[in-house]
PDB file of N, CA and C in Angstrom:
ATOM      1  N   UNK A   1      18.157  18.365 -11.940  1.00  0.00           N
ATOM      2  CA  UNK A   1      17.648  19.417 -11.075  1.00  0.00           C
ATOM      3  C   UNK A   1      16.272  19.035 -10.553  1.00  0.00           C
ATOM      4  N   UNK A   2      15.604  19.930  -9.537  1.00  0.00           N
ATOM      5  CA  UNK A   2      14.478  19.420  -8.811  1.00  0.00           C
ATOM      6  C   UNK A   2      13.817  20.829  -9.526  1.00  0.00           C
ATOM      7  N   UNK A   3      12.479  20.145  -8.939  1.00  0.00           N
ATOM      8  CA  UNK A   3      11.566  21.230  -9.525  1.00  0.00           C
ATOM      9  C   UNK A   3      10.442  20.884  -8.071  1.00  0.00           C
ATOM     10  N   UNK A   4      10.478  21.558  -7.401  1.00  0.00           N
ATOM     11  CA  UNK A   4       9.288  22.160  -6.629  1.00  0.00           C
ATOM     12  C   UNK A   4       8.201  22.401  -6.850  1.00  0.00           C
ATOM     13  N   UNK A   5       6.820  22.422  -6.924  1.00  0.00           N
ATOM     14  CA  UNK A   5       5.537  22.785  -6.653  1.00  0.00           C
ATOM     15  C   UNK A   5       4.785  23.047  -6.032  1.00  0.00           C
ATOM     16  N   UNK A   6       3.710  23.757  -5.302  1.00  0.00           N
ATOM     17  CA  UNK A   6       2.607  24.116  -4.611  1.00  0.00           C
ATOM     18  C   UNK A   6       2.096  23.286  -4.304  1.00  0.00           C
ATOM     19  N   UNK A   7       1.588  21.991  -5.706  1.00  0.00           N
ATOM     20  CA  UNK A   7       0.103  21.407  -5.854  1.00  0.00           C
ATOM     21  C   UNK A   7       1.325  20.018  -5.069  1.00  0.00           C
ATOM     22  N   UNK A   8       0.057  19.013  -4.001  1.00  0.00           N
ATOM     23  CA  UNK A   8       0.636  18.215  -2.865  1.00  0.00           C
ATOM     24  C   UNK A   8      -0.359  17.483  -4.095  1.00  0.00           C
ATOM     25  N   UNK A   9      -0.112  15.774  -4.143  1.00  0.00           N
ATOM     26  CA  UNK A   9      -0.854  15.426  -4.829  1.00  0.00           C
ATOM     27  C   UNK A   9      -1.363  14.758  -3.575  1.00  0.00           C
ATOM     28  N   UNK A  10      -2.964  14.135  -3.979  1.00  0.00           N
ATOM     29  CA  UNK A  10      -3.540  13.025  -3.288  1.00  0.00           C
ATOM     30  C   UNK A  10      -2.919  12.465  -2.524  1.00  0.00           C
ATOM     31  N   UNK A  11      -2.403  11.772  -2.863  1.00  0.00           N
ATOM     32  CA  UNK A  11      -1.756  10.510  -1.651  1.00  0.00           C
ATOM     33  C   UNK A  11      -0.579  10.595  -2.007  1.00  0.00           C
ATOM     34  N   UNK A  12       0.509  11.843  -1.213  1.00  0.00           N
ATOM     35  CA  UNK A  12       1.450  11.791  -1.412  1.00  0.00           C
ATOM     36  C   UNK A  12       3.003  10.883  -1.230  1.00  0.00           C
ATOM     37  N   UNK A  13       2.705   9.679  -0.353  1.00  0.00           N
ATOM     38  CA  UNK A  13       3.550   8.858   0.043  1.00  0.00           C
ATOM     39  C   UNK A  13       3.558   7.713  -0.357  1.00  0.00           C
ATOM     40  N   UNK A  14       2.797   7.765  -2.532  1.00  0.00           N
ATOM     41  CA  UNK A  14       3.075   6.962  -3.079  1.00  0.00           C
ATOM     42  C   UNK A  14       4.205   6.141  -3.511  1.00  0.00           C
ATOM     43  N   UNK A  15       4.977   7.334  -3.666  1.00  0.00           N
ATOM     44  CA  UNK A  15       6.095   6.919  -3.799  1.00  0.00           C
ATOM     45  C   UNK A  15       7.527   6.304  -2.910  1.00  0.00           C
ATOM     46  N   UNK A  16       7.035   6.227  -1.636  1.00  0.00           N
ATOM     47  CA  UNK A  16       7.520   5.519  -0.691  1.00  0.00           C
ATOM     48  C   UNK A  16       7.714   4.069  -0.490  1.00  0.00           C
ATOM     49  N   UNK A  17       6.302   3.478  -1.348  1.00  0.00           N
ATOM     50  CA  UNK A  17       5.740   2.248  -1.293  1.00  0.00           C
ATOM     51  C   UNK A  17       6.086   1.632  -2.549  1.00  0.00           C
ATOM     52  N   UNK A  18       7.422   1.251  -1.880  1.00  0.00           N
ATOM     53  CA  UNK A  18       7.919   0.134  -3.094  1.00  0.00           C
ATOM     54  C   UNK A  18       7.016  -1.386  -3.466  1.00  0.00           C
ATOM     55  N   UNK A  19       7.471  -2.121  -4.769  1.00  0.00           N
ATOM     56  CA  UNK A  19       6.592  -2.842  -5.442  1.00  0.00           C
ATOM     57  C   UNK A  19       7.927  -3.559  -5.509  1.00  0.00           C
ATOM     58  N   UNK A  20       7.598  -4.853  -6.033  1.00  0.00           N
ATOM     59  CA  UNK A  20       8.238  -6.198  -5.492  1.00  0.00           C
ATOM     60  C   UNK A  20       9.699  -5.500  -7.181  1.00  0.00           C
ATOM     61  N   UNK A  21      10.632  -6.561  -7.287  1.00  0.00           N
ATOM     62  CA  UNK A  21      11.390  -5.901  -8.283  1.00  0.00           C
ATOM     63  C   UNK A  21      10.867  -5.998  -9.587  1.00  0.00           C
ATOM     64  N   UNK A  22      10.267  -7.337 -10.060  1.00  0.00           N
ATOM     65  CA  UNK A  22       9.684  -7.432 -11.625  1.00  0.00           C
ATOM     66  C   UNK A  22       8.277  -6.189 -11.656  1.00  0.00           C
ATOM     67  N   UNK A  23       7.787  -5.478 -10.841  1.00  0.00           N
ATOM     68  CA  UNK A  23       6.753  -4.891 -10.994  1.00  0.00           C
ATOM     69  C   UNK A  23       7.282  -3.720 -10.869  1.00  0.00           C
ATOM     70  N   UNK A  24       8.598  -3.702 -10.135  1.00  0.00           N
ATOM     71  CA  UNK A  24       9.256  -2.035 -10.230  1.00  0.00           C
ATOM     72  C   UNK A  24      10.099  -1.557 -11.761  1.00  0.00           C
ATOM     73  N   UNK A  25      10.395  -3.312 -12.523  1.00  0.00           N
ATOM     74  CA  UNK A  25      10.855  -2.846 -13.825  1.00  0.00           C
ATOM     75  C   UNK A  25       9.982  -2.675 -14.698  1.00  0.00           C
ATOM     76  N   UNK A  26       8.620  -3.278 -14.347  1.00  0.00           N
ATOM     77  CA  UNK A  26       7.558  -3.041 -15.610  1.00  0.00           C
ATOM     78  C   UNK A  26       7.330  -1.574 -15.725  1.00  0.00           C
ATOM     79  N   UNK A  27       7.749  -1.247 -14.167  1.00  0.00           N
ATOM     80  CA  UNK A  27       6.561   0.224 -14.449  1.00  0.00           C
ATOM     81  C   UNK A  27       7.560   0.930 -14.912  1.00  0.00           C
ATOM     82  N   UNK A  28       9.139   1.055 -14.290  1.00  0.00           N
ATOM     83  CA  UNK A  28       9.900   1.976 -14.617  1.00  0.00           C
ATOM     84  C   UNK A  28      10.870   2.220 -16.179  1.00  0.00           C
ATOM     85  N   UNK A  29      11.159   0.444 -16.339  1.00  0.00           N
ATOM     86  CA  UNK A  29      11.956   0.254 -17.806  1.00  0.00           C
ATOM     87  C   UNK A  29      10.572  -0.195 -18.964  1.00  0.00           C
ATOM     88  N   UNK A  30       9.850  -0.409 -18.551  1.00  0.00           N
ATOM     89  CA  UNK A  30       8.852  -0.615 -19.447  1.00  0.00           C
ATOM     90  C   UNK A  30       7.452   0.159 -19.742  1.00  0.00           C
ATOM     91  N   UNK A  31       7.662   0.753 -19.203  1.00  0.00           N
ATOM     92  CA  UNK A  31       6.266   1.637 -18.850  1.00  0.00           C
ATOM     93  C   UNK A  31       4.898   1.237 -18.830  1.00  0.00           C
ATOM     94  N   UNK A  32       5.136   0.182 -18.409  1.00  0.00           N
ATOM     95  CA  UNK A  32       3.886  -0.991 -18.291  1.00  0.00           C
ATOM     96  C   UNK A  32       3.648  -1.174 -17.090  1.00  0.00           C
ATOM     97  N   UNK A  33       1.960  -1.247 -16.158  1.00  0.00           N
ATOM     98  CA  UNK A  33       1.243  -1.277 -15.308  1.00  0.00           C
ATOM     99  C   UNK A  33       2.000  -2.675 -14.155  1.00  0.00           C
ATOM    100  N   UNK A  34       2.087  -2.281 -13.042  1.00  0.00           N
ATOM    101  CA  UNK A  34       2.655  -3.318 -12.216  1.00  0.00           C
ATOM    102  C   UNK A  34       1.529  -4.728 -12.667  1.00  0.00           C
ATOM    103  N   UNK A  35       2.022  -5.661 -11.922  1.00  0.00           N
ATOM    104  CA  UNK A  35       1.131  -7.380 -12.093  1.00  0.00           C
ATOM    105  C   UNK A  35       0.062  -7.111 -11.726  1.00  0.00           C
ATOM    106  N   UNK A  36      -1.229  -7.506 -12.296  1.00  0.00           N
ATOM    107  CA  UNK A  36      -1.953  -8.101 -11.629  1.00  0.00           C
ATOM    108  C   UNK A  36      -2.011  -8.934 -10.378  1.00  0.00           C
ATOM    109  N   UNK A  37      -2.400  -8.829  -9.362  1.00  0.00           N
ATOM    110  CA  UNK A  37      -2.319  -9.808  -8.441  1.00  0.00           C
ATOM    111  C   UNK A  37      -1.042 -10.858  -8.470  1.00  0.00           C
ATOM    112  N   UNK A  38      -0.294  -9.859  -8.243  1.00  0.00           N
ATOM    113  CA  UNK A  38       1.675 -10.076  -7.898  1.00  0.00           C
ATOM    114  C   UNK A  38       1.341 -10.891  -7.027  1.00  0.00           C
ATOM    115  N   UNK A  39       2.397 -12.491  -6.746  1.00  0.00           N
ATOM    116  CA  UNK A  39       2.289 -12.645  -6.141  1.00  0.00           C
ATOM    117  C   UNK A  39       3.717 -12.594  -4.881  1.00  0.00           C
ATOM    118  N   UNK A  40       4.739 -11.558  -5.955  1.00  0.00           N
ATOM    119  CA  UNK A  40       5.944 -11.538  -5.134  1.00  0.00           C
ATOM    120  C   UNK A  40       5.742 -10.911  -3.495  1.00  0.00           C
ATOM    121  N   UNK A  41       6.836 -10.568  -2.914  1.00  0.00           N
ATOM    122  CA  UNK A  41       6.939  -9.888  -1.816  1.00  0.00           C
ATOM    123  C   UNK A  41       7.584  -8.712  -1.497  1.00  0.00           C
ATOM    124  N   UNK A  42       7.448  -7.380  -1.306  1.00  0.00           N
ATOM    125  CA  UNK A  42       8.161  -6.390  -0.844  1.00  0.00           C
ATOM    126  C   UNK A  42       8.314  -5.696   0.291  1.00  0.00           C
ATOM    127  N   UNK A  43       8.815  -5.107   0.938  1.00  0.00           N
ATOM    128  CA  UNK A  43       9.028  -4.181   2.046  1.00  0.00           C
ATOM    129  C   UNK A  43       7.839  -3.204   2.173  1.00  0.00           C
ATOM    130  N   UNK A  44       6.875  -2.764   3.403  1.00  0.00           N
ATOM    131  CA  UNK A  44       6.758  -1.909   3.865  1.00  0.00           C
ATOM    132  C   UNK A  44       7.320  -0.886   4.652  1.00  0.00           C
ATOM    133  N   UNK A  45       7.309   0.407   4.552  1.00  0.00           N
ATOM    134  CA  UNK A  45       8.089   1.557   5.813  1.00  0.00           C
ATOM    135  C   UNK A  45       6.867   1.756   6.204  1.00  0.00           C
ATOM    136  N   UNK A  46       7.379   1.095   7.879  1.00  0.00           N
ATOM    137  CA  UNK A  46       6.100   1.827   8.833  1.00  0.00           C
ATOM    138  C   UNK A  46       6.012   3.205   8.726  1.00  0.00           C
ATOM    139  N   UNK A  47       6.778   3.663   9.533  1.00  0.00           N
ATOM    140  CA  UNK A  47       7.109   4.993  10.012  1.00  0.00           C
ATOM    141  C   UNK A  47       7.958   6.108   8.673  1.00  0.00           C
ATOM    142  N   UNK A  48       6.991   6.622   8.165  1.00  0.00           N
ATOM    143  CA  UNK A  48       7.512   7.259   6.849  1.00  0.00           C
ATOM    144  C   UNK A  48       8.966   8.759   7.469  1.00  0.00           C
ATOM    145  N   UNK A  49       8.797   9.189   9.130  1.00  0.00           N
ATOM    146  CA  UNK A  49       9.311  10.345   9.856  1.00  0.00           C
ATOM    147  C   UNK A  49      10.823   9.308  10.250  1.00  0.00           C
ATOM    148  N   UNK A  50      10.886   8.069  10.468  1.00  0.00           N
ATOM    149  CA  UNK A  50      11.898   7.776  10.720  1.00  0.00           C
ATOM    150  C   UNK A  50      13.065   7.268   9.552  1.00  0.00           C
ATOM    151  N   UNK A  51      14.119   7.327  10.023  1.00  0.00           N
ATOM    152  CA  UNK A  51      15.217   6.710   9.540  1.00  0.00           C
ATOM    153  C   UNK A  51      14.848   4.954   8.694  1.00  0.00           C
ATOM    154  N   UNK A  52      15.328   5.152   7.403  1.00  0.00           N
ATOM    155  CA  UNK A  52      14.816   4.127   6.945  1.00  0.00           C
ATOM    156  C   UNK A  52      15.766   2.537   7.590  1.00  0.00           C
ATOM    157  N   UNK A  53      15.340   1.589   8.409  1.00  0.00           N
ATOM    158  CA  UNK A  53      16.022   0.662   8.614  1.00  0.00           C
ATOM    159  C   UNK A  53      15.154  -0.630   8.757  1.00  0.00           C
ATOM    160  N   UNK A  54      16.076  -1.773   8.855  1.00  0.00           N
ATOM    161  CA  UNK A  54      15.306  -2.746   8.978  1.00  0.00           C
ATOM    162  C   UNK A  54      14.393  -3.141   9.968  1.00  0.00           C
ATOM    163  N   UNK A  55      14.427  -2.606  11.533  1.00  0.00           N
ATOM    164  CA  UNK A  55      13.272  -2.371  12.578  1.00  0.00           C
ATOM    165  C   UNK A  55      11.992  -1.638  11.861  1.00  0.00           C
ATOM    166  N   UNK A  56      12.283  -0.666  10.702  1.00  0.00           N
ATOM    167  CA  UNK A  56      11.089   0.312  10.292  1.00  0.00           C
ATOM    168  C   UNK A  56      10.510  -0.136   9.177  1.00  0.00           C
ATOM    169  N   UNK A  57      10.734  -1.613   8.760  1.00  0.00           N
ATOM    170  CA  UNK A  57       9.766  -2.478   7.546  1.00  0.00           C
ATOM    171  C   UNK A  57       9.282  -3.650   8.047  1.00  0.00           C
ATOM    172  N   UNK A  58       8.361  -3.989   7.120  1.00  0.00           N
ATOM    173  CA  UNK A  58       7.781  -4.914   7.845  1.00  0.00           C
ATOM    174  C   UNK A  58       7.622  -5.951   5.992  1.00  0.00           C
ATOM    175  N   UNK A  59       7.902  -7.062   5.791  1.00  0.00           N
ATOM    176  CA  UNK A  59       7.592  -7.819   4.492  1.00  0.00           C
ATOM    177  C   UNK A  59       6.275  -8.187   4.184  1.00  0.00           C
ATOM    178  N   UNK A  60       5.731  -7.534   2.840  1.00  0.00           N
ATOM    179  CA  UNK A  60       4.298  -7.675   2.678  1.00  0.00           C
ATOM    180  C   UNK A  60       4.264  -8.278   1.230  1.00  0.00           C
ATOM    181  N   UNK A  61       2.744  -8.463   1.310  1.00  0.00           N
ATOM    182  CA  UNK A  61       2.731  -8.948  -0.727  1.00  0.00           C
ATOM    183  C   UNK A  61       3.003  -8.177  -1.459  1.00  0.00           C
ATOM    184  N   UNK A  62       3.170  -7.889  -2.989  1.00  0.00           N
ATOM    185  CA  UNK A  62       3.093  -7.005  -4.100  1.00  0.00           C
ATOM    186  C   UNK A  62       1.738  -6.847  -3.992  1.00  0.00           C
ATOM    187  N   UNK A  63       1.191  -7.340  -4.324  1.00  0.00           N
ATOM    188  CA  UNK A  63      -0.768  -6.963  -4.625  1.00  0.00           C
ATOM    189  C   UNK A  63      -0.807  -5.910  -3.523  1.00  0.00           C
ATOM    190  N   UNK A  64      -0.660  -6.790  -2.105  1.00  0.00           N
ATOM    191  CA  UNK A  64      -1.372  -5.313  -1.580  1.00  0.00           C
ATOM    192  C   UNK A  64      -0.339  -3.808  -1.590  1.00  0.00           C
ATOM    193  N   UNK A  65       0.754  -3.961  -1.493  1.00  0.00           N
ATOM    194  CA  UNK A  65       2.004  -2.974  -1.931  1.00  0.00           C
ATOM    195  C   UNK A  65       1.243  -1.953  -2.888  1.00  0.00           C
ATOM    196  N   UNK A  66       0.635  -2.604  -3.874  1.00  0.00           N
ATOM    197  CA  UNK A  66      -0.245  -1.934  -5.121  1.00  0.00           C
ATOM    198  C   UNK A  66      -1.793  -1.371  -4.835  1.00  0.00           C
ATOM    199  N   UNK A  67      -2.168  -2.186  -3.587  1.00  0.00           N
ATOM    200  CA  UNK A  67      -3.649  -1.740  -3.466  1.00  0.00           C
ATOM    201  C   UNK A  67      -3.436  -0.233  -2.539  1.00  0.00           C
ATOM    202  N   UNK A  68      -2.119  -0.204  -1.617  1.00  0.00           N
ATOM    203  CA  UNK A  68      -1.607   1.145  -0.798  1.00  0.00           C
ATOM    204  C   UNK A  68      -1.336   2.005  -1.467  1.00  0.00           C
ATOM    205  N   UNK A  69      -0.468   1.791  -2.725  1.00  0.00           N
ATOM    206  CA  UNK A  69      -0.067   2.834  -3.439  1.00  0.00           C
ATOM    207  C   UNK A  69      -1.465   2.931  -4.595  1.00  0.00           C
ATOM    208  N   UNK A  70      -2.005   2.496  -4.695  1.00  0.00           N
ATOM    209  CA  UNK A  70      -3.312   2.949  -5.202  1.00  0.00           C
ATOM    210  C   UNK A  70      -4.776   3.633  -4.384  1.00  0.00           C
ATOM    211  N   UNK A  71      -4.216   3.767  -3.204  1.00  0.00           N
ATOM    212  CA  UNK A  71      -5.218   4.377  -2.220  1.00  0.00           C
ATOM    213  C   UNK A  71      -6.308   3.615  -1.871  1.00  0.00           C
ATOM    214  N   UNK A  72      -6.560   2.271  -2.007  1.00  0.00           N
ATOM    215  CA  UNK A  72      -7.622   1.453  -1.839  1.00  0.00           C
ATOM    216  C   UNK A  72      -8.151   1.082  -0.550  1.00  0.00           C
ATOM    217  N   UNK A  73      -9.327   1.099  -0.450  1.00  0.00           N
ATOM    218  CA  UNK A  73      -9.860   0.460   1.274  1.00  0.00           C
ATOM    219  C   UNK A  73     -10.117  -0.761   1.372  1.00  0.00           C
ATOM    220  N   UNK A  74     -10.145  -1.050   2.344  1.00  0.00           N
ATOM    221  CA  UNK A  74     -10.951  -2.403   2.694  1.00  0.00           C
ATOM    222  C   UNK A  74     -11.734  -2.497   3.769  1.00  0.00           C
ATOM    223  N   UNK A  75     -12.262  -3.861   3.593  1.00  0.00           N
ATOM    224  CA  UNK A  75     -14.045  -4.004   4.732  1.00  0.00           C
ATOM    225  C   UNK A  75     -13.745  -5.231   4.488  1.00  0.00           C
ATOM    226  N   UNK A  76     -14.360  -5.686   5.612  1.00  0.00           N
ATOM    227  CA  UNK A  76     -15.082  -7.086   6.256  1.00  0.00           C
ATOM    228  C   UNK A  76     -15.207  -7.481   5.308  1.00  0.00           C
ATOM    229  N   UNK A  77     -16.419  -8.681   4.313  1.00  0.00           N
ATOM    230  CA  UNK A  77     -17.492  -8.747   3.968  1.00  0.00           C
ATOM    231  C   UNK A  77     -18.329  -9.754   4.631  1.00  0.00           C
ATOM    232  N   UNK A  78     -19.869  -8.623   5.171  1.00  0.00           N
ATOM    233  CA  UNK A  78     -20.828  -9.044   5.935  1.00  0.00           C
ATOM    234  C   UNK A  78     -20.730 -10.912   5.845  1.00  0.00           C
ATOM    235  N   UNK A  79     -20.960 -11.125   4.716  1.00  0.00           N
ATOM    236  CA  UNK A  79     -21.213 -12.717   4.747  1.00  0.00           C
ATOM    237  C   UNK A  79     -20.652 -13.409   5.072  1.00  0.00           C
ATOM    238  N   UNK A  80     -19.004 -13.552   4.086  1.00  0.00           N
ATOM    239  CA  UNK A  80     -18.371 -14.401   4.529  1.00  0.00           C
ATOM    240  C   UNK A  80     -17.049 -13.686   5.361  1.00  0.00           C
ATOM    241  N   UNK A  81     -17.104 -12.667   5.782  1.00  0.00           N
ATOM    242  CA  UNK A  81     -16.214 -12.591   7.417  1.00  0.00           C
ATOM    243  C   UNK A  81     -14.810 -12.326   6.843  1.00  0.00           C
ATOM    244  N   UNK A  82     -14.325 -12.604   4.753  1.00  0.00           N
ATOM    245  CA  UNK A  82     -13.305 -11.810   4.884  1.00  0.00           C
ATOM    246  C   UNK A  82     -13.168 -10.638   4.304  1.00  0.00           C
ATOM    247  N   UNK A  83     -11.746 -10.585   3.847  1.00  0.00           N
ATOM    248  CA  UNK A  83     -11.296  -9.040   4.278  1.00  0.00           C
ATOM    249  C   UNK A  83     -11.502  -8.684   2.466  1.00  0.00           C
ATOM    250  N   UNK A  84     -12.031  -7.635   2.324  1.00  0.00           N
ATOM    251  CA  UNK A  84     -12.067  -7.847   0.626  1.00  0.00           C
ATOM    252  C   UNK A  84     -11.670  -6.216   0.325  1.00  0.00           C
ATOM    253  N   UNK A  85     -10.820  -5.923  -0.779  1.00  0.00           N
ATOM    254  CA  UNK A  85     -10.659  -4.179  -0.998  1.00  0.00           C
ATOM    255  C   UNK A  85     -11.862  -3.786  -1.814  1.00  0.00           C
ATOM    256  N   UNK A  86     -12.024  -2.182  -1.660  1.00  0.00           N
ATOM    257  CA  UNK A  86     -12.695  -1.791  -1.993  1.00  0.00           C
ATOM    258  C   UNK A  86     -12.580  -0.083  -2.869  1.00  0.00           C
ATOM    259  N   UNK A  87     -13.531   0.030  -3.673  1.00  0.00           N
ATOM    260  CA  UNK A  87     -13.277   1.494  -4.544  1.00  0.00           C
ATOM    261  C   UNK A  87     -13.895   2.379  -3.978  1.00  0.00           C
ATOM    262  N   UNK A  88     -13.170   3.551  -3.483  1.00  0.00           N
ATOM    263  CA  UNK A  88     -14.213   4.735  -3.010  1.00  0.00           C
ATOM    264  C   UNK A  88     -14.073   4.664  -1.034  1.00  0.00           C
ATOM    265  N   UNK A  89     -13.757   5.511  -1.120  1.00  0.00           N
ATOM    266  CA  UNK A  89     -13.356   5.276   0.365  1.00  0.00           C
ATOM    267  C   UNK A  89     -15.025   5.911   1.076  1.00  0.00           C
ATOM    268  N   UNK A  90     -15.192   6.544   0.459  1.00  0.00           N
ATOM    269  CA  UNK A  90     -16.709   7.608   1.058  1.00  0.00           C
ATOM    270  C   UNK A  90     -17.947   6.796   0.642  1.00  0.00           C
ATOM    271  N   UNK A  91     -17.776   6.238  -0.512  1.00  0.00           N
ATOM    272  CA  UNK A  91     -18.757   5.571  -0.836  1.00  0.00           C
ATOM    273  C   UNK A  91     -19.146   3.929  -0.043  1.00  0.00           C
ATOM    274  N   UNK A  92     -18.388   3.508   0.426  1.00  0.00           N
ATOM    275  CA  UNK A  92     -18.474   2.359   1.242  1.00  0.00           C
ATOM    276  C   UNK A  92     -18.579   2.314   2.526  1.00  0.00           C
ATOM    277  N   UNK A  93     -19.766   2.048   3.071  1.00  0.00           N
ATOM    278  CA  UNK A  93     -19.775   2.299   4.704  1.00  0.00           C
ATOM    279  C   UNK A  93     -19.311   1.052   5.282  1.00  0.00           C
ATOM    280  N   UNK A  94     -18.349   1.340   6.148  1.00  0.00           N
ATOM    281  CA  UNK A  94     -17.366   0.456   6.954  1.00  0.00           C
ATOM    282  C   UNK A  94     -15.780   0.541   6.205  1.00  0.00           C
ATOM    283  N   UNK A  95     -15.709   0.874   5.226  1.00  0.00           N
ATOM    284  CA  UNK A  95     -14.230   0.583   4.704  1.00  0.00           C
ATOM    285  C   UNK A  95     -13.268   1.119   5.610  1.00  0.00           C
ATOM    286  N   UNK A  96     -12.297   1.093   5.657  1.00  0.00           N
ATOM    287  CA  UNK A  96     -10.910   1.122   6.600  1.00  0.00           C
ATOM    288  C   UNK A  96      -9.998   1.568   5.825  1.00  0.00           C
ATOM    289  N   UNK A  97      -8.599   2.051   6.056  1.00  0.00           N
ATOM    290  CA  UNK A  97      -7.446   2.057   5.169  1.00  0.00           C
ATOM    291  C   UNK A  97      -6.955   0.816   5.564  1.00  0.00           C
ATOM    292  N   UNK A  98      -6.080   0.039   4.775  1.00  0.00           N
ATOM    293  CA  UNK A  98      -5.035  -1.144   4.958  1.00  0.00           C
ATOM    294  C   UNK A  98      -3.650  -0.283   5.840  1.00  0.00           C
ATOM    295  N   UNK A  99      -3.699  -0.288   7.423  1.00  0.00           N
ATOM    296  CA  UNK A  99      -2.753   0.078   7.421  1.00  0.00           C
ATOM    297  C   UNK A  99      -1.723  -0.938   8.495  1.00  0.00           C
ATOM    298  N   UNK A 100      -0.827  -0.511   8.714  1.00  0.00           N
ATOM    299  CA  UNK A 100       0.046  -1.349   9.837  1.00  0.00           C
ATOM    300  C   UNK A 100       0.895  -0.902  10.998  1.00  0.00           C
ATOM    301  N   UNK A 101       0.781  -1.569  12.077  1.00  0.00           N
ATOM    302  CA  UNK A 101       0.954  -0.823  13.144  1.00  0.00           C
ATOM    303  C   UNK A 101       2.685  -1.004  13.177  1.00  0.00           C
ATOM    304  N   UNK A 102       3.245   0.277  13.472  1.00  0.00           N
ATOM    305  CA  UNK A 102       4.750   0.144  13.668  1.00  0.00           C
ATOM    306  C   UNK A 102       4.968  -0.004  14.751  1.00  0.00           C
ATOM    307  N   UNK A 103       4.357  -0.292  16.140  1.00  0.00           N
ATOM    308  CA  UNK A 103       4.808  -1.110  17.326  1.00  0.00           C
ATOM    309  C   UNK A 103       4.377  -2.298  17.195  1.00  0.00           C
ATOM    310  N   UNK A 104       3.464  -3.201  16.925  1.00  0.00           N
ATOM    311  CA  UNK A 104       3.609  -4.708  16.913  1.00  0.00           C
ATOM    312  C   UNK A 104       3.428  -5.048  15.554  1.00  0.00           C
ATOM    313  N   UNK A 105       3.604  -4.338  14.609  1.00  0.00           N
ATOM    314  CA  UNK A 105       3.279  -4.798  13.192  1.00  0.00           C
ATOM    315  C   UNK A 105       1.738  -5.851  12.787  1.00  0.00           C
ATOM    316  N   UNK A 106       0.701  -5.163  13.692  1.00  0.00           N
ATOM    317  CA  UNK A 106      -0.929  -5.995  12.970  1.00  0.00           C
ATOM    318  C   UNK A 106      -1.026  -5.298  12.532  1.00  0.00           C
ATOM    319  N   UNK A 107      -1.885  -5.813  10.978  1.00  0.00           N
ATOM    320  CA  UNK A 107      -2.512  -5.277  10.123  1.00  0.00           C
ATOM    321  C   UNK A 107      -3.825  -4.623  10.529  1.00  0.00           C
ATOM    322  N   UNK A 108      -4.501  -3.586   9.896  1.00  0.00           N
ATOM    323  CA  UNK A 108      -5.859  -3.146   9.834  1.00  0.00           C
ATOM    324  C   UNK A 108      -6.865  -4.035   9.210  1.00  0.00           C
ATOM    325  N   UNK A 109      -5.990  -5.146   8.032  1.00  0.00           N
ATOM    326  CA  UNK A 109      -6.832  -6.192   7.976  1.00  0.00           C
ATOM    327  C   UNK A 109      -6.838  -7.333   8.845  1.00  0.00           C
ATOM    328  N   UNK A 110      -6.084  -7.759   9.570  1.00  0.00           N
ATOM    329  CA  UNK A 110      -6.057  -8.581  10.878  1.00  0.00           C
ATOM    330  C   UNK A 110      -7.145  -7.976  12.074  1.00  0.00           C
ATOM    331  N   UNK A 111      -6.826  -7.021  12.391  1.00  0.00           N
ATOM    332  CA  UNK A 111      -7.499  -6.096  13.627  1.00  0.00           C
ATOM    333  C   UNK A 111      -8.918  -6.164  12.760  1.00  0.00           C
ATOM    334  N   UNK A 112      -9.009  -5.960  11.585  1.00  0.00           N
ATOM    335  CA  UNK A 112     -10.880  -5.741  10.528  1.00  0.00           C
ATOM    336  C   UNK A 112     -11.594  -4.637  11.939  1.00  0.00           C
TER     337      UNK A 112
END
């Protein structure tokens, strides 16, 4: 049975954002924390309103799969020009979300 609630959590379209398969059994048959810096590959859904198909994913890393479903930002960095994540979305001036465009598929870290 389902159970309904009021309370929307944070970032509700965690669970959308699948994790490569050895990091989907740690968490689910093992109850153990996805990889560290996975270096498998999984599916993104652009468009969370559309029909799930293969035009509406795009193939990304596990790590970052994990840094989305963990709500993480990213920024530049001033010095060396790359793209580095970051904690605290308010607390970091310049951070960005990691996101991806569902008409030409660039990243927000490509575009920086």
């Amino acid at each position: 049975t389902f159970e309904f609630s009021d309370e929307k959590p944070d970032f509700w379209y965690e669970d959308r954002v699948m994790l490569c398969r050895d990091c989907e059994r740690r968490e689910r048959i093992k109850g153990l924390p996805p990889q560290p810096r996975c270096s498998g590959t999984t599916l993104l859904e652009l468009d969370f309103t559309a029909p799930w198909s293969r035009d509406n994913t795009v193939s990304i890393s596990c790590w970052t799969a994990q840094m989305i479903r963990q709500d993480k930002w990213c920024m530049r960095d001033p010095v060396s020009g790359k793209m580095k994540w970051v904690d605290g979305r308010d607390s970091v001036p310049g951070a960005f979300p990691f996101q991806v465009c569902k008409v030409c598929k660039a990243t927000s870290a490509d575009r920086g």
